[in-house]
Protein backbone atom coordinates (compact mmCIF):
# COMPACT_ATOMS: atom_id res chain seq x y z
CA UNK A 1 -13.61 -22.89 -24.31
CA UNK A 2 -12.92 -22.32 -20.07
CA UNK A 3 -14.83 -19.82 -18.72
CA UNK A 4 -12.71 -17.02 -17.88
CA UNK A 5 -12.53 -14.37 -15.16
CA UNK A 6 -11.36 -10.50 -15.15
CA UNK A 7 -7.96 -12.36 -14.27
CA UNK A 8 -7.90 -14.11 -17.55
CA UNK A 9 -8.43 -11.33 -19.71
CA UNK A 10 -4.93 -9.59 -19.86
CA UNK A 11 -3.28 -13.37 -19.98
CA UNK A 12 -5.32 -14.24 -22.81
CA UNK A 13 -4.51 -11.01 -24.50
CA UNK A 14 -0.90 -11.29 -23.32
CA UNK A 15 -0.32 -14.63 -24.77
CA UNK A 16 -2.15 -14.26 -27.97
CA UNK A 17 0.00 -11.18 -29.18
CA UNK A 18 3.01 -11.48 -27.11
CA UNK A 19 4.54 -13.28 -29.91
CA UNK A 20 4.60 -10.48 -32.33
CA UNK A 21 7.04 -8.49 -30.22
CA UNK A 22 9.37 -11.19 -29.94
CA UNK A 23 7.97 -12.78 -26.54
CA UNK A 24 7.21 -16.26 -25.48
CA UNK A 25 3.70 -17.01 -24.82
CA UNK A 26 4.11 -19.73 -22.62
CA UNK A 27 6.92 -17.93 -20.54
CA UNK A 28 4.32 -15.23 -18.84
CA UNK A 29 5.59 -13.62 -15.60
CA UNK A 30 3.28 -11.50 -14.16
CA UNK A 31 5.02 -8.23 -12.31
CA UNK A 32 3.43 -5.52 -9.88
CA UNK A 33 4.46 -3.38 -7.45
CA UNK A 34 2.51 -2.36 -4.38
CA UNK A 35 -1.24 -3.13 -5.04
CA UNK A 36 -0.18 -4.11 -8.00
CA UNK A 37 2.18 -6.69 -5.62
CA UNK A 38 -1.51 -7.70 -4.44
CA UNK A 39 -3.08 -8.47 -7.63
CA UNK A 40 -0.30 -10.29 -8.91
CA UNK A 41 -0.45 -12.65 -5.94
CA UNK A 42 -3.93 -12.67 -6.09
CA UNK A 43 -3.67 -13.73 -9.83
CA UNK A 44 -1.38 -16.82 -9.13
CA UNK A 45 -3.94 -18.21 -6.62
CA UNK A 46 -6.91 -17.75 -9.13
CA UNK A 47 -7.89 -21.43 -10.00
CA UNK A 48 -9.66 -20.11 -12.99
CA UNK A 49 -6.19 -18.39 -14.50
CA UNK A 50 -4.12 -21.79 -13.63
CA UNK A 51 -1.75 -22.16 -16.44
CA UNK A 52 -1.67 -18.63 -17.77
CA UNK A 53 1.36 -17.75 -15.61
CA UNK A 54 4.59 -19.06 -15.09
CA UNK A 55 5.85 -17.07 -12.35
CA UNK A 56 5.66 -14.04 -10.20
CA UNK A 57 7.32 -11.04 -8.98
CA UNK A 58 5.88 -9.14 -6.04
CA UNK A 59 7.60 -5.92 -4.71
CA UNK A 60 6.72 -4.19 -1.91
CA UNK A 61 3.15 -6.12 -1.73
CA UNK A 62 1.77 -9.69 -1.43
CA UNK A 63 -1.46 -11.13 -1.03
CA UNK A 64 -1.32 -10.96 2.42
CA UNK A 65 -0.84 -7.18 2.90
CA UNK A 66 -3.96 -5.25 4.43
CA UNK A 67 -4.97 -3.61 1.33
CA UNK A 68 -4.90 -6.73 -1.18
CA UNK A 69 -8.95 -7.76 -0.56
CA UNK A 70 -11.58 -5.62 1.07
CA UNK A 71 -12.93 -7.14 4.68
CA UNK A 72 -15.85 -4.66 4.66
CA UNK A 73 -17.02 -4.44 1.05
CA UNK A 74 -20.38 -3.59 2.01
CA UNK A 75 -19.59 -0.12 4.00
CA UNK A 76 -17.84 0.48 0.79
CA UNK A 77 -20.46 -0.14 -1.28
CA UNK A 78 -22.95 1.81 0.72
CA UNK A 79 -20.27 5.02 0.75
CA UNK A 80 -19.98 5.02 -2.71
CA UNK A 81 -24.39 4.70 -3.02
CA UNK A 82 -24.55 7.46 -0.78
CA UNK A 83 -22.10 10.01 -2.79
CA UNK A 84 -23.75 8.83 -6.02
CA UNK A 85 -27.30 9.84 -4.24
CA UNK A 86 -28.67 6.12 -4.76
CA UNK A 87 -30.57 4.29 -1.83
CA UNK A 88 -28.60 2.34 0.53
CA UNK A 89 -30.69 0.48 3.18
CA UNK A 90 -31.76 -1.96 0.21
CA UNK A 91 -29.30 -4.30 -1.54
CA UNK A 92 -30.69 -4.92 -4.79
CA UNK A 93 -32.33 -1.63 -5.50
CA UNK A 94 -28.59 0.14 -4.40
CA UNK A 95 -26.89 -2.12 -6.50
CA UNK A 96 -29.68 -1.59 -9.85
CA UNK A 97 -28.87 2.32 -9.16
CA UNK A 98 -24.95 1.82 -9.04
CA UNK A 99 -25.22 -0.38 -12.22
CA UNK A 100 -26.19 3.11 -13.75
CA UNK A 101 -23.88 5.64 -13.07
CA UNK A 102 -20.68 6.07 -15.28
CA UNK A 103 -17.25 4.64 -14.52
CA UNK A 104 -15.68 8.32 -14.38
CA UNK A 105 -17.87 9.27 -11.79
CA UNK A 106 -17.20 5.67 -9.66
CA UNK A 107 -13.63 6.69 -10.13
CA UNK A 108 -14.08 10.36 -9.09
CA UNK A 109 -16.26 9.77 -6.12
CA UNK A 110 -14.05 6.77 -5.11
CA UNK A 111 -10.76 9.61 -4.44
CA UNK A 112 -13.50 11.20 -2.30
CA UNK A 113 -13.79 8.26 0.05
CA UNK A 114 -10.24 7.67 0.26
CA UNK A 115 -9.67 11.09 1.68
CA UNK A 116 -12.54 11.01 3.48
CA UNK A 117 -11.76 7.72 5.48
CA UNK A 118 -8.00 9.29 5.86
CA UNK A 119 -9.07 12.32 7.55
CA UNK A 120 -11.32 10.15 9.54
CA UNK A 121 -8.62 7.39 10.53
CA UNK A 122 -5.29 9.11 10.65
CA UNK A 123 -1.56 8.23 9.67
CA UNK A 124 -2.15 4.02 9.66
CA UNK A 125 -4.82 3.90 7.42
CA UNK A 126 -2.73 6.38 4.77
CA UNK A 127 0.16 4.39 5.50
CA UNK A 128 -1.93 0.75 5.54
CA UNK A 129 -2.88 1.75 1.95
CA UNK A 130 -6.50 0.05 2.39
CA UNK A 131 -8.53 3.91 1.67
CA UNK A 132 -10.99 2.68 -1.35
CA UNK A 133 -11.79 -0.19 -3.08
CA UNK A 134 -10.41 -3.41 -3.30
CA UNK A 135 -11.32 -6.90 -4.79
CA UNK A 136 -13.50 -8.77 -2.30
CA UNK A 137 -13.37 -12.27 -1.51
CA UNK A 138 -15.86 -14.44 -2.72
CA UNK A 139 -16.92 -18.42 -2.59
CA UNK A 140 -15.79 -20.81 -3.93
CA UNK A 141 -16.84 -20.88 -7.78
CA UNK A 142 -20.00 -23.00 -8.52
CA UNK A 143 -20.39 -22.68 -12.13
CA UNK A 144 -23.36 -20.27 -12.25
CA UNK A 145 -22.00 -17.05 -12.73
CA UNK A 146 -19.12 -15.31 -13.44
CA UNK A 147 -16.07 -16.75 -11.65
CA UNK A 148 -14.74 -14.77 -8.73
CA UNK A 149 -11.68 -12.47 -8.76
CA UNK A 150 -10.57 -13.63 -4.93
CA UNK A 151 -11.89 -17.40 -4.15
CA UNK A 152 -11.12 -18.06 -0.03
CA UNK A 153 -8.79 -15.85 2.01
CA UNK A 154 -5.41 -15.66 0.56
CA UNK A 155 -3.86 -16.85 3.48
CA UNK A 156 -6.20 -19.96 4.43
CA UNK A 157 -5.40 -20.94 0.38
CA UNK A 158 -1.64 -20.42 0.81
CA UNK A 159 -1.71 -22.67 4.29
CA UNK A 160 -3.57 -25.00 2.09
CA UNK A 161 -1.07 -25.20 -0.50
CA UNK A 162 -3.69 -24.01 -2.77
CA UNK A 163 -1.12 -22.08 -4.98
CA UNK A 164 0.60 -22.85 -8.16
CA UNK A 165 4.14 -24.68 -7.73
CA UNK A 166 5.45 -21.47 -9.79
CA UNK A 167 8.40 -19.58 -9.03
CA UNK A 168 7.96 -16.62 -6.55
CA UNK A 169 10.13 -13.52 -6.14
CA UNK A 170 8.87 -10.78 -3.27
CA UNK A 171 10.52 -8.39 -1.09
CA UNK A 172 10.56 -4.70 0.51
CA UNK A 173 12.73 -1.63 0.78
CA UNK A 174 14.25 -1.05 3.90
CA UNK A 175 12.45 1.71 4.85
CA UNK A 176 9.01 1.35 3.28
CA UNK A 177 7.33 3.61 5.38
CA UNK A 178 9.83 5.73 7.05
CA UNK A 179 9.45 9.23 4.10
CA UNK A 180 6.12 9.38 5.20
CA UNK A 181 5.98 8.83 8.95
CA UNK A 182 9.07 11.41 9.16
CA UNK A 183 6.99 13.76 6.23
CA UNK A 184 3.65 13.87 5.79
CA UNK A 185 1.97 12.61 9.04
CA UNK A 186 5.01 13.50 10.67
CA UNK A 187 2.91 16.51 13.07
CA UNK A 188 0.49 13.64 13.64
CA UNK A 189 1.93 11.36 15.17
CA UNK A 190 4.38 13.66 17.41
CA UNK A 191 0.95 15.23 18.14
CA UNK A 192 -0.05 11.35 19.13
CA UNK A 193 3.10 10.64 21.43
CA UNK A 194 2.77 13.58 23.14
CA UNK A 195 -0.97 13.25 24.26
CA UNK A 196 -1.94 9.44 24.02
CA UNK A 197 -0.85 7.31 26.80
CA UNK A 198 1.09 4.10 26.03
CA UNK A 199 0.69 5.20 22.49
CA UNK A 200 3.03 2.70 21.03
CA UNK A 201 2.63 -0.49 22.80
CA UNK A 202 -0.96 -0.62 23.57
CA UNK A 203 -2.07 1.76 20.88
CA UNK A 204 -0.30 1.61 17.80
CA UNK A 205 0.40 -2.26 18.69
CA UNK A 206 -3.32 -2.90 18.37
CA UNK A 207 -4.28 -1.18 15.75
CA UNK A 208 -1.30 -2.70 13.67
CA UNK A 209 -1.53 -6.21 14.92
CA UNK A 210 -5.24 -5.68 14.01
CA UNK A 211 -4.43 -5.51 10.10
CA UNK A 212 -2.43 -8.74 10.03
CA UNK A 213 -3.96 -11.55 7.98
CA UNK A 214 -4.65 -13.32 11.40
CA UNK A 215 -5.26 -10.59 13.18
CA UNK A 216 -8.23 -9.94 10.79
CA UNK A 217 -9.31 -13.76 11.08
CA UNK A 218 -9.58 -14.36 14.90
CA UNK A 219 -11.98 -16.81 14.24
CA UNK A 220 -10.13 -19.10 11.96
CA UNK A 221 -8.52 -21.49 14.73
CA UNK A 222 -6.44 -23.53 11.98
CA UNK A 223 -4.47 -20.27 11.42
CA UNK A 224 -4.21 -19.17 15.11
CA UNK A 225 -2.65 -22.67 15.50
CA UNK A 226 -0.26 -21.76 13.59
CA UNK A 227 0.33 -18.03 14.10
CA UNK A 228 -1.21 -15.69 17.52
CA UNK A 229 -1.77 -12.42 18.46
CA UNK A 230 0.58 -11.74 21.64
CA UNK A 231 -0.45 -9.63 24.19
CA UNK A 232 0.92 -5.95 23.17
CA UNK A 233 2.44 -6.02 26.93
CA UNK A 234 5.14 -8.43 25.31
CA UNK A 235 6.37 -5.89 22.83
CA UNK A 236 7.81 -3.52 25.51
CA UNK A 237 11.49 -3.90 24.70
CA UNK A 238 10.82 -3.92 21.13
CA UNK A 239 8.75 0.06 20.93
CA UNK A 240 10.61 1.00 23.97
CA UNK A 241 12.12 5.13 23.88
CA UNK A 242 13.81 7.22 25.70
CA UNK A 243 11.38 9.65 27.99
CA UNK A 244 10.19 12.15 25.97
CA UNK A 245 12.49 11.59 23.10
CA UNK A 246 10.08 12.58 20.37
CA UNK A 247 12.27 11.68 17.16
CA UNK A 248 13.52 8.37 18.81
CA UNK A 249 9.36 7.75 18.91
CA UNK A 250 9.18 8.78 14.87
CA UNK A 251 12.10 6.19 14.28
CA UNK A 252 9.97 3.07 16.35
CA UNK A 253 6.90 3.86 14.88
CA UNK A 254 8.67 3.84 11.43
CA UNK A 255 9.71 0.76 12.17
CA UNK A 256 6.71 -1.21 13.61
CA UNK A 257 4.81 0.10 10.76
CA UNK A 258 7.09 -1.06 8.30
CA UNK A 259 7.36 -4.78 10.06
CA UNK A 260 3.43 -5.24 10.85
CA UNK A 261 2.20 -3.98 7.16
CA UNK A 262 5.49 -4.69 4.87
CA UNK A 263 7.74 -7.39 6.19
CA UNK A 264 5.24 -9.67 7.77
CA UNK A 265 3.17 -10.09 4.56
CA UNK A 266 6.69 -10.91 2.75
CA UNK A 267 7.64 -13.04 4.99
CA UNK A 268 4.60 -15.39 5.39
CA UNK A 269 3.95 -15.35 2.08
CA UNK A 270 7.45 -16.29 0.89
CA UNK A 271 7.61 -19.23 3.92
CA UNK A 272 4.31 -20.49 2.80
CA UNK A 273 4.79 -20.24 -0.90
CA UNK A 274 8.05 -22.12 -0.23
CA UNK A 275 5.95 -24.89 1.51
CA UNK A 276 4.54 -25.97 -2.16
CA UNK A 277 8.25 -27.24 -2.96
CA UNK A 278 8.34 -23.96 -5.22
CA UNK A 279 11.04 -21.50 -5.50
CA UNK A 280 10.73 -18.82 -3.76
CA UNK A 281 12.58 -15.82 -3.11
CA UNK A 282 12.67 -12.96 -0.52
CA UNK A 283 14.38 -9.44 -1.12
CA UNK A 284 15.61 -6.25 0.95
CA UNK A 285 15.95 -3.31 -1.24
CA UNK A 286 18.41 -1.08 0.88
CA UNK A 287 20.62 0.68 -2.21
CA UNK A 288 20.93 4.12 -0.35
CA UNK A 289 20.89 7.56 -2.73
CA UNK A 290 20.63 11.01 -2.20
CA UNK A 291 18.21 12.00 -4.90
CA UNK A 292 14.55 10.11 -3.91
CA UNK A 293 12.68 9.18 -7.48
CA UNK A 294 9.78 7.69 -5.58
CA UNK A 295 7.62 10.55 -6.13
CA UNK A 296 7.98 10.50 -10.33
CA UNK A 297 6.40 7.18 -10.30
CA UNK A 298 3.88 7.09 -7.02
CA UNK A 299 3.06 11.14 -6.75
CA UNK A 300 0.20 11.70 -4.43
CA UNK A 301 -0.21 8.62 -2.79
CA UNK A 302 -0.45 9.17 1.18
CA UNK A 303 2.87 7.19 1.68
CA UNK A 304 4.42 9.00 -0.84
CA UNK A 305 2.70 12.07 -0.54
CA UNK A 306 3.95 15.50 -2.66
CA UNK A 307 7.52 15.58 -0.54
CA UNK A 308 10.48 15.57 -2.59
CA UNK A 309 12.81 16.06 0.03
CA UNK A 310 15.96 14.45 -0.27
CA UNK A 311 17.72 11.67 2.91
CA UNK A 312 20.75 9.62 2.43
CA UNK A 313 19.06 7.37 5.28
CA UNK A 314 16.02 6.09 3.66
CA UNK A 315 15.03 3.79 1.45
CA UNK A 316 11.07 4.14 1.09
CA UNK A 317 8.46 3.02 -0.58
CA UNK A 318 8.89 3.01 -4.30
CA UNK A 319 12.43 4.09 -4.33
CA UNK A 320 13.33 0.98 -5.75
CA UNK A 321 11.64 1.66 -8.78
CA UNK A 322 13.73 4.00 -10.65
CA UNK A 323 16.35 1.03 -11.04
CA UNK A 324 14.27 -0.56 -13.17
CA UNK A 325 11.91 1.74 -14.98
CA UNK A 326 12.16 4.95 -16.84
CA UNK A 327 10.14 7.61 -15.39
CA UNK A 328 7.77 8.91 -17.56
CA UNK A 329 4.44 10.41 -17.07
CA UNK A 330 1.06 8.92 -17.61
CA UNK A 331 1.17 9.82 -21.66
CA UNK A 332 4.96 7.90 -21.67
CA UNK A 333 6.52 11.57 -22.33
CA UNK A 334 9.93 11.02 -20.33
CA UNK A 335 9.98 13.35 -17.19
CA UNK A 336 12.60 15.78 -17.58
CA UNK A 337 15.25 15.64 -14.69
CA UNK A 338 14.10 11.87 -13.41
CA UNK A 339 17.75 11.04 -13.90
CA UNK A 340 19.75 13.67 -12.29
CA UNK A 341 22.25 13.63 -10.40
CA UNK A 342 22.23 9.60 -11.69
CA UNK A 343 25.61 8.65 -9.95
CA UNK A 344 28.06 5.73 -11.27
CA UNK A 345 26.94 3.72 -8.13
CA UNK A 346 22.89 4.28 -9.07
CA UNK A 347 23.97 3.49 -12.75
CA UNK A 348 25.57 0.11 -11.29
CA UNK A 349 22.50 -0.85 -8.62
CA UNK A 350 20.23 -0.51 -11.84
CA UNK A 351 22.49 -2.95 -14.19
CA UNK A 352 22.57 -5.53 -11.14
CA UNK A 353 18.39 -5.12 -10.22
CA UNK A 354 17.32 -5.36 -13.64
CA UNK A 355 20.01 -8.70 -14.32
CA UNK A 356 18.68 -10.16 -10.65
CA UNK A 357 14.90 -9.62 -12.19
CA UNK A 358 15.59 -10.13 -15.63
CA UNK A 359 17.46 -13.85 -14.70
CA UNK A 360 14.25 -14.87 -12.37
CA UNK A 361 12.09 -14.13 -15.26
CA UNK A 362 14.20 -16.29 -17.84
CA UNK A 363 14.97 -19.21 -15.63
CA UNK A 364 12.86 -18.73 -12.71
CA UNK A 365 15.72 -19.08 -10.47
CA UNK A 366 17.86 -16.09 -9.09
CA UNK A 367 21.46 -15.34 -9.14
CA UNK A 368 24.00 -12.87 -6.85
CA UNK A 369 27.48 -12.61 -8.24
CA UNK A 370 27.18 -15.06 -10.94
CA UNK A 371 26.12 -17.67 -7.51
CA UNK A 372 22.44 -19.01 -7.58
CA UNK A 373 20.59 -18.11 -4.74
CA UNK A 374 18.92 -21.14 -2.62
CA UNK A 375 15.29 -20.75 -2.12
CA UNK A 376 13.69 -19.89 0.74
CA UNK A 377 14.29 -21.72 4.12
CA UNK A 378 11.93 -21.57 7.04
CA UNK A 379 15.23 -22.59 9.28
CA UNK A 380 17.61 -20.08 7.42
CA UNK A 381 14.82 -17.04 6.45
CA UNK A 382 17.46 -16.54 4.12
CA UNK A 383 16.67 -13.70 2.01
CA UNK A 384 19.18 -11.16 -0.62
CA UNK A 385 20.04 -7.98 0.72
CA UNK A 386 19.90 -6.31 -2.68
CA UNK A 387 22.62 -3.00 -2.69
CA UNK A 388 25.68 -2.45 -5.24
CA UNK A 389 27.07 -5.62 -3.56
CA UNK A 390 24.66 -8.05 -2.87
CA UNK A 391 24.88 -10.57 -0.45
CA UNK A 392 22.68 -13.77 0.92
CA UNK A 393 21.74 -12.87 4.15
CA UNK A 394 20.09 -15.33 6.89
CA UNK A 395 17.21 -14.54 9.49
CA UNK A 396 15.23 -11.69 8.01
CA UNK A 397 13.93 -9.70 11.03
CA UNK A 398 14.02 -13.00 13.03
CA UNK A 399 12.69 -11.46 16.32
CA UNK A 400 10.61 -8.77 15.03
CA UNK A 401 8.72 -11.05 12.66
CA UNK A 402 8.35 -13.49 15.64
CA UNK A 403 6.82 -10.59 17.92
CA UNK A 404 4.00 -9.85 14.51
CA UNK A 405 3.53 -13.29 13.91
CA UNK A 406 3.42 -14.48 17.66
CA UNK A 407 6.24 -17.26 17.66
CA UNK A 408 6.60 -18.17 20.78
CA UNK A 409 9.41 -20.61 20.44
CA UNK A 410 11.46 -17.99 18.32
CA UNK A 411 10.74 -15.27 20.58
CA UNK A 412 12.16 -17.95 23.39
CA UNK A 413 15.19 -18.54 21.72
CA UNK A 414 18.61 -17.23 22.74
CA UNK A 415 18.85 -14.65 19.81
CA UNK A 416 15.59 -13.05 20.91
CA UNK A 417 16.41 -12.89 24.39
CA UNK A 418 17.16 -9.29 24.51
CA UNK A 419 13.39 -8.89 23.84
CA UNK A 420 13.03 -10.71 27.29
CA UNK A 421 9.19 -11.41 26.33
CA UNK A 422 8.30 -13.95 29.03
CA UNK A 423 9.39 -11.32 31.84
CA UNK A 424 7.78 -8.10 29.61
CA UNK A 425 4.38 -8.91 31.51
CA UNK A 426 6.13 -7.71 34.94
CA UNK A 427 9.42 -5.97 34.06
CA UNK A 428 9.02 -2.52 32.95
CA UNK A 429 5.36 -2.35 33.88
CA UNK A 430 5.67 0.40 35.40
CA UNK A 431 7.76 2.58 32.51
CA UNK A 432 5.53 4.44 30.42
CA UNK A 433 6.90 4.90 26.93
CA UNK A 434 6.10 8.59 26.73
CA UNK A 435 4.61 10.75 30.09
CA UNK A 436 1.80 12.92 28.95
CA UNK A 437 2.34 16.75 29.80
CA UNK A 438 -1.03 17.98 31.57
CA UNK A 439 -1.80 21.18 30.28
CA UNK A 440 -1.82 22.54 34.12
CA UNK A 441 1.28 23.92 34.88
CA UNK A 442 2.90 21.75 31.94
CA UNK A 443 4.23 18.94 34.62
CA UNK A 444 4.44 15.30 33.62
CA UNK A 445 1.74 13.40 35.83
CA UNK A 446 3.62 10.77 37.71
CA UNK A 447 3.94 7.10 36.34
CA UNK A 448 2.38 5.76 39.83
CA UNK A 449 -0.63 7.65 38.87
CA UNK A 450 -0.84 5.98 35.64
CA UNK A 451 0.07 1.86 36.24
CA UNK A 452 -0.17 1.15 39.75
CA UNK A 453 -3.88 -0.29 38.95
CA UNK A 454 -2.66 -2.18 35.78
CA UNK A 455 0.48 -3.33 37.38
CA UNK A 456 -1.29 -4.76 40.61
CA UNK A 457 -3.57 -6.92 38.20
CA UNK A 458 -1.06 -8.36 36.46
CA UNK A 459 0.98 -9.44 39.40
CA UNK A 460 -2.30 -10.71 40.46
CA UNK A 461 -2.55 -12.61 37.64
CA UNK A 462 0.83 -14.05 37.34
CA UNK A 463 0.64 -14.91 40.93
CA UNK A 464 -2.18 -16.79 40.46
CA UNK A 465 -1.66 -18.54 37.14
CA UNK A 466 2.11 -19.51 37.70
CA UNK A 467 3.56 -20.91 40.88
CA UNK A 468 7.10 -19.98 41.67
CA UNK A 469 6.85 -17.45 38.93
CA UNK A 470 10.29 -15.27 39.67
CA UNK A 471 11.85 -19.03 39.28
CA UNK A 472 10.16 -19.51 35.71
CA UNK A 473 11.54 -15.98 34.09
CA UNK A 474 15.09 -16.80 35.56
CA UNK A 475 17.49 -14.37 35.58
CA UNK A 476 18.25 -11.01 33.75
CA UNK A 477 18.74 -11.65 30.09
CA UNK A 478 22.35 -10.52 27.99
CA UNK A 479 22.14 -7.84 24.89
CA UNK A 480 23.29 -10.33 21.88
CA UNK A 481 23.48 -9.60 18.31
CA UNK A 482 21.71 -11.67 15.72
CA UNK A 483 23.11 -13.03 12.88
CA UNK A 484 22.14 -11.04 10.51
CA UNK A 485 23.58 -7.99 12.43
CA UNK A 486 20.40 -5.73 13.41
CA UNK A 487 21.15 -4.08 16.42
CA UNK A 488 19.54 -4.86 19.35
CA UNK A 489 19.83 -2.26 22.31
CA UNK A 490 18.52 -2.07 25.80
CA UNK A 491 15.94 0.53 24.65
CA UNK A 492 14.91 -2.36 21.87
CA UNK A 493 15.58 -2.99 17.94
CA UNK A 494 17.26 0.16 16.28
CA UNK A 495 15.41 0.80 12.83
């Protein structure tokens, strides 16, 4: 009998019983959504649980996203000792005291440090998701213990094809983040553009690029062959406002944060995944409603928050859900209300969701309009725009994922030029994205004040580094339209 992980438990369970209520045991598709995304991914690449699964369906969540392993399990570990009153400066005798407190009190003192760490690192990390624990990554399994939940990063495995040639189904809504950064850390952030200089693209850039699976593994130079970490400088055009214009600035750093922490993790993981010869399929959720669910199923959570508000404009996190899952609380008592207001077109988005899902879990392929859907293309980053008429859409964010994932030779390319990211280290240098008001007389300190240092360096550097360098960035660059149709503007990509 194999040795078997935490992983293998619910598959072994699963596919013992499954056949009672009319299942197939060796048809097992496993299903999350948000961390659940995570652990479903995670799952797949467990060597241990090879076999138990035949496919996978990942919404709003991958592997790859910032909260699906823990990079510092140790400060967690030591924050949890310290609430629990056990030592921490010692490994094993922490570790003897932890073994001995109860799992209701882990749990209970574990919501502490999640709202302890968000008041401590603002809107991104409540947004990010990564506020408690997480499963850590481990080495690789030797036989002499347990085997490990997470063996290797997830995204060193999935460059080394080190995943199952199962089928793979992931995707976002539109607007993951966009209810909360508009909601609940809405005075925040406002609060941030107003007083932090070049708050989006030196700030925010950083911090964001900063939870990206490469971004987190600087060191690994097989993956920064691959992928890079521009210069924030070279994402001017892309977070670039109108002076002052403080709900333009909610709208860009909506959608940064939903590209950086939601689309990039899709993305790679669906072009890697796609690598193995697998299927693999990538989604946008964007069925538009007036009445927001999101809250019956993912109350309390920071991106969700307590707002039930209601906006035509949005689709965010968990709003998808509804159209495939009765809402009912924690006991399974249906929640009175969940469905009102239900309309004939929310009626017909949940028929054609649940077939799209239902069809991928059957025949681990998936269909729009009775057509099958081709897999995922790194040329075509074809993906299914899923609304009450679905269509098969080509180049998913193509210049926003190429700015996150630092693709030069995409962000080179004609489609991208608006961008203008070879020229972005001169042009506009001299712009500030917001002018802090000085509390003296309440004037806006001059931009000269601000740059000229900054500026003079990097025509220093250019200078230096490039000969002829006006002749390398050419001429000024044309507004063009992509082909999947997101705008692109001369203030940058409209959300």
């Amino acid at each position: 009998m194999r040795l078997c992980g935490i992983w293998c438990w619910p598959y072994r369970w699963v596919r013992n019983h499954i056949g009672f209520f009319g299942g197939n045991p060796y048809q097992i598709i496993v299903m999350g959504h948000g961390t659940g995304a995570s652990s479903a991914v995670l799952l797949a690449l467990n060597k241990v649980a090879k076999g138990y699964t035949n496919g996978v369906v990942a919404l709003s969540g991958t592997a790859l996203s910032n909260w699906a392993v823990d990079t510092k399990p140790g400060e967690t570990a030591r924050e949890m000792a310290d609430l629990q009153g056990c030592p921490t400066t010692n490994p094993l005798p922490m570790i003897k005291c932890l073994q001995a407190v109860s799992a209701i009190k882990i749990v209970k003192r574990d919501s502490e440090i999640e709202a302890a760490r968000l008041q401590r690192q603002g809107f991104v990390s409540g947004i990010q998701g990564h506020l408690c624990s997480s499963p850590v990554v481990e080495y690789k399994y030797d036989g002499r213990s347990l085997p490990p939940m997470v063996a290797g990063e997830p995204l060193e495995n999935l460059v080394d094809k080190k995943c199952p040639k199962i089928p793979l189904l992931t995707g976002v809504t539109k607007d993951e983040t966009k209810r909360a950064i508009h909601g609940k850390f809405g005075k925040e952030i406002k609060e941030k553009l107003q007083s932090v200089q070049h708050y989006l693209d030196q700030v925010l850039v950083k911090k964001l690029q900063s939870f990206t699976s490469f971004g987190k593994n600087l060191a690994n130079q097989t993956l920064h062959n691959i992928w890079s970490v521009l210069d924030p400088l070279k994402f001017r055009k892309y977070v670039n406002v109108g002076r002052n214009n403080i709900q333009e600035g909610l709208v860009r750093v909506a959608e940064m944060t939903v590209d950086a922490l939601f689309n990039l993790p899709a993305f790679l993981t669906v072009d890697l995944w796609s690598k193995t010869g697998a299927p693999a399929y990538l989604y946008s959720f964007e069925h538009t409603t007036r009445k927001k669910r999101a809250h019956h199923f993912l109350m309390g959570l920071p991106i969700i928050g307590d707002d039930e508000s209601d906006d035509t404009d949005m689709v965010s996190h968990g709003d998808d859900l509804i159209y495939l899952f009765e809402a009912n609380s924690v006991n399974g008592t249906p929640i009175a209300n969940a469905e009102e207001d239900f309309t004939d077109e929310d009626a017909k988005m949940r028929t054609i969701f649940v077939d799209m899902i239902y069809n991928f879990v059957k025949r681990g392929k998936l269909d729009v309009g009775n057509k099958e859907v081709p897999t995922f293309s790194s040329e075509q980053n074809n993906y299914v725009k899923i609304s009450t008429r679905p269509s098969l859409v080509n180049n998913f964010r193509f210049c926003q994922m190429g700015l996150w994932a630092g693709l030069t030779k995409r962000l080179q390319s004609t489609m991208c030029s608006a961008l203008n990211v070879l020229n972005s280290q001169i042009k506009d240098a001299e712009v500030l994205l917001f002018d802090t008001v000085q509390s003296v007389g309440g004037q806006i300190q001059t931009v000269e004040d601000k740059v000229s240092g900054s500026v003079n360096k990097v025509k220093d550097f250019i200078e230096h580094a490039v000969p002829n360098p006006f002749g390398l960035f050419g001429g000024k660059s044309k507004s063009v339209t992509p082909a999947n149709n997101e705008s692109i503007s001369r203030r940058g990509f409209l959300g």
